[in-house]
C-alpha atoms as a PDB file:
ATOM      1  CA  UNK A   1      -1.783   3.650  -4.703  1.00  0.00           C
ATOM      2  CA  UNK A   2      -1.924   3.411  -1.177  1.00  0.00           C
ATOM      3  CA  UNK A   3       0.388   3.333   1.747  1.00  0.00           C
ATOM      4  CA  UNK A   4       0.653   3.787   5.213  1.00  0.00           C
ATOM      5  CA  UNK A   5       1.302   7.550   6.072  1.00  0.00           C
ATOM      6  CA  UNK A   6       2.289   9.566   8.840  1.00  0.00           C
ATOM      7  CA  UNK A   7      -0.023  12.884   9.271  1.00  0.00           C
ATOM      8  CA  UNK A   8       1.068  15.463  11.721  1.00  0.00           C
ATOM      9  CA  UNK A   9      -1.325  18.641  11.977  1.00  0.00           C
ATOM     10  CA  UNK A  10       1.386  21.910  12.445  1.00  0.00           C
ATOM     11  CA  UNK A  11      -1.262  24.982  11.995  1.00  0.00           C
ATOM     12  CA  UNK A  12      -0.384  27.083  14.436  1.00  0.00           C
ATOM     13  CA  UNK A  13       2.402  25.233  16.221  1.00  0.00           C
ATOM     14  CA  UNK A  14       5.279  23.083  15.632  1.00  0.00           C
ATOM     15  CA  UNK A  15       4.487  20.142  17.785  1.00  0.00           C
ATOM     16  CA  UNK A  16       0.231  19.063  16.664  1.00  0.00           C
ATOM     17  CA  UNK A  17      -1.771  15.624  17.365  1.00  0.00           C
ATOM     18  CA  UNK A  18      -0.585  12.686  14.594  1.00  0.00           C
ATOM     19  CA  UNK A  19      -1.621   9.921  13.207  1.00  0.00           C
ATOM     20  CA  UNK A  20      -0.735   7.046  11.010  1.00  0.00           C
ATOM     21  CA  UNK A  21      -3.468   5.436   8.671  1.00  0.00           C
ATOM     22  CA  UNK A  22      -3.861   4.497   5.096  1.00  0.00           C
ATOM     23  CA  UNK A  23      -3.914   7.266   2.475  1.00  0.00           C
ATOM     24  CA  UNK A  24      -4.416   7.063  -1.057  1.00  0.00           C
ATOM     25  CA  UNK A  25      -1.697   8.843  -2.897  1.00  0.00           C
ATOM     26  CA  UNK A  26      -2.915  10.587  -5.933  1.00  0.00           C
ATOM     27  CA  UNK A  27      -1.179  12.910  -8.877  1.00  0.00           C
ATOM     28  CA  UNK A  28       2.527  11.332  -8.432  1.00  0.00           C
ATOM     29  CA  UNK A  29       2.429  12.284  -4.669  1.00  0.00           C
ATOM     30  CA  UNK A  30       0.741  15.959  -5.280  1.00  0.00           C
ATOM     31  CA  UNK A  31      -2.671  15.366  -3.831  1.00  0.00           C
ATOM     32  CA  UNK A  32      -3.470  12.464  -1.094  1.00  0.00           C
ATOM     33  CA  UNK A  33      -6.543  11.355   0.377  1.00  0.00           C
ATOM     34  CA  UNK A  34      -7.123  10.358   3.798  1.00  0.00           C
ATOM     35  CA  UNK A  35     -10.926   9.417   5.206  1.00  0.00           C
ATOM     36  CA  UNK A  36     -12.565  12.587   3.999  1.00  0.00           C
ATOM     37  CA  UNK A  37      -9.738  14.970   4.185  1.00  0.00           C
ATOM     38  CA  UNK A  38      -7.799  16.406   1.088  1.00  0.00           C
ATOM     39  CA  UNK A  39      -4.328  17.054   1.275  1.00  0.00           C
ATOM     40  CA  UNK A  40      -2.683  19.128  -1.358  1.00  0.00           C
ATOM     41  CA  UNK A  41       1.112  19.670  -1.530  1.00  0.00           C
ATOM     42  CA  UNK A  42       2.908  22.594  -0.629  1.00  0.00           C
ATOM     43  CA  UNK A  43       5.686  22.450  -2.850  1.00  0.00           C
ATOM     44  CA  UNK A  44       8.605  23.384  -0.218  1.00  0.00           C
ATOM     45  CA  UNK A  45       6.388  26.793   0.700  1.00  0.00           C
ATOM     46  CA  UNK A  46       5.290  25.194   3.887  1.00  0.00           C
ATOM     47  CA  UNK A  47       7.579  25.953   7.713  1.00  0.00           C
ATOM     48  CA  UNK A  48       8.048  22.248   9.092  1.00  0.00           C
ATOM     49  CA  UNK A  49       4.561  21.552   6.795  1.00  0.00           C
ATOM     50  CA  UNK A  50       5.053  20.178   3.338  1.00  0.00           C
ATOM     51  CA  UNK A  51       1.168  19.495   2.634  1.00  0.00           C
ATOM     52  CA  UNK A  52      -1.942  21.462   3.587  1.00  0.00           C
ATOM     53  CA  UNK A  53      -5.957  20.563   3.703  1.00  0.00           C
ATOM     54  CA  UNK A  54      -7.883  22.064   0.901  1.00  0.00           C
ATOM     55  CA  UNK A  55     -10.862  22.447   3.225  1.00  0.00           C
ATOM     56  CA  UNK A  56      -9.696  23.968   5.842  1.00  0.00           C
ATOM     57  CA  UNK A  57      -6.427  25.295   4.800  1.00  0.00           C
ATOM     58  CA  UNK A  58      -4.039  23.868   8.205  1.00  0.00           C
ATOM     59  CA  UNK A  59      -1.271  22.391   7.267  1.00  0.00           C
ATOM     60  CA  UNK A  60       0.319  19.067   8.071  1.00  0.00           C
ATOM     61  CA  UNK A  61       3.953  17.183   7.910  1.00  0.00           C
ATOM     62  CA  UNK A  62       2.284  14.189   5.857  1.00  0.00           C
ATOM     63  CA  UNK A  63       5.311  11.132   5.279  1.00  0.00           C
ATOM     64  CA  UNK A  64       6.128   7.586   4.924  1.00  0.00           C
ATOM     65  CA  UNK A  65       6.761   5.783   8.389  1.00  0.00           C
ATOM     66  CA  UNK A  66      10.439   5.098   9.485  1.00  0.00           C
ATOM     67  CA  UNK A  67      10.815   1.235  10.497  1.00  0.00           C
ATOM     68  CA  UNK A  68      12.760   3.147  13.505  1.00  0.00           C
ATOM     69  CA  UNK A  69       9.702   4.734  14.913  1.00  0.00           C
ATOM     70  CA  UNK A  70      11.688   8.805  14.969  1.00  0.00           C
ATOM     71  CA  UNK A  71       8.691   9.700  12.288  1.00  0.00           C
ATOM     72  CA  UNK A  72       8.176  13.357  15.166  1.00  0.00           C
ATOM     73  CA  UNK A  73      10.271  16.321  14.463  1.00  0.00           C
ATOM     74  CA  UNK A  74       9.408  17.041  18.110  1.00  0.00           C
ATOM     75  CA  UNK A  75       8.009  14.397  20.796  1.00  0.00           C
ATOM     76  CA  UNK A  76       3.798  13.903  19.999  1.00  0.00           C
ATOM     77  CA  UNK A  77       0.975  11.943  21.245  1.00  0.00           C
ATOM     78  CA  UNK A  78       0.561   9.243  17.981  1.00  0.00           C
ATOM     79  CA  UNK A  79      -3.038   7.494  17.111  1.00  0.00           C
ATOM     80  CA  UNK A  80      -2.864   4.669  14.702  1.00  0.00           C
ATOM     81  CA  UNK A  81      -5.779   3.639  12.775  1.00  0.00           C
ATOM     82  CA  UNK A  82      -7.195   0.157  13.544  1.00  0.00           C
ATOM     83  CA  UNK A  83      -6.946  -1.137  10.067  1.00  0.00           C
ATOM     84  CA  UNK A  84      -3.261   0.180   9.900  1.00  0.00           C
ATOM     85  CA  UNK A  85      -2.178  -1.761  12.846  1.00  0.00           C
ATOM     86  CA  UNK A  86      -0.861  -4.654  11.286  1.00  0.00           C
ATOM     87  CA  UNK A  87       1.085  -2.896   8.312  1.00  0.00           C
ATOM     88  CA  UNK A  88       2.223  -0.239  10.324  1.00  0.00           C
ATOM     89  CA  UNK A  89       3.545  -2.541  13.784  1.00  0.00           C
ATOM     90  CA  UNK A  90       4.992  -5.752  11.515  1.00  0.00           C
ATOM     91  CA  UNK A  91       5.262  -4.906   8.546  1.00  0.00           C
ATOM     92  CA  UNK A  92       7.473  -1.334   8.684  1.00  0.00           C
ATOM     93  CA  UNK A  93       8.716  -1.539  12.699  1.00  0.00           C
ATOM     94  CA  UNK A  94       8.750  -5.149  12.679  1.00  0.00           C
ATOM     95  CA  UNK A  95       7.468  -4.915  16.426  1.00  0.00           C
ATOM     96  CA  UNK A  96       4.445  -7.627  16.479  1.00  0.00           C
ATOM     97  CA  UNK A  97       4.141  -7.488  19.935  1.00  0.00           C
ATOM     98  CA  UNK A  98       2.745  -4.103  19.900  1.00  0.00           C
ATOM     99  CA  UNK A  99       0.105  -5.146  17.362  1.00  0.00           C
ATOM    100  CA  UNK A 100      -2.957  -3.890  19.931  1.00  0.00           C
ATOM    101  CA  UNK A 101      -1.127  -1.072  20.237  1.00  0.00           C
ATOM    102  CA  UNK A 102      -2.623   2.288  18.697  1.00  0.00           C
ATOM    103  CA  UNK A 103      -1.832   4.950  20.486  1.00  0.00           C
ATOM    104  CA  UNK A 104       1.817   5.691  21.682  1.00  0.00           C
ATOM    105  CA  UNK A 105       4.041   8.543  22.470  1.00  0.00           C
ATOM    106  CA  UNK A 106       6.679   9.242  19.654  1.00  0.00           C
ATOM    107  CA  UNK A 107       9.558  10.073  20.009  1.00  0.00           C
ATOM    108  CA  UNK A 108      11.288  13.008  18.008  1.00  0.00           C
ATOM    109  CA  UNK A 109      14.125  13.906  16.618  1.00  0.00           C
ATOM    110  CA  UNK A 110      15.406  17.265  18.914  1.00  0.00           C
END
């Protein structure tokens, strides 16, 4: 199956680039795929990380987007992939007019 996700890379600190594109969930939601990274889940072991990449072993806050937009724990920098503009902007925010929009600031939640 796949969905529109929200990956946020934490190695190292708590605030890391994000970005929201299309990832194939595989293994009931243990394993997902994005482009030609493997994400493999941390099984509540991770701190503000609940998935890691089996390559390179960083670790990322990987989620479903919130039709409200507060998908940050802290405020981020946000790049969205082209093909995930439309799903992402009208069908989950229901904002059309930001459709050519894909890169934002977002805001978080502290």
């Amino acid at each position: 199956m796949k969905r529109v996700i929200w990956i946020e890379k934490k190695s190292g600190n708590l605030v890391g680039p994000a970005k929201i594109g299309w990832v194939e969930v595989k293994e009931k939601g243990k394993r997902l795929e994005y482009q030609k990274q493997i994400f493999r889940s941390l099984r509540g072991q991770g701190y503000k990380s609940n998935f890691f990449d089996m390559k390179t072993g960083d670790e990322y806050w990987i989620s479903g987007c919130r039709k409200d937009g507060r998908d940050a724990l802290y405020n981020t920098d946000v790049e969205i992939d082209e093909n995930a503009l439309e799903e992402y902007w009208i069908k989950i925010r229901g904002v059309p007019e930001n459709l050519a929009k894909n890169k934002f600031r977002a805001p978080g939640k502290y």
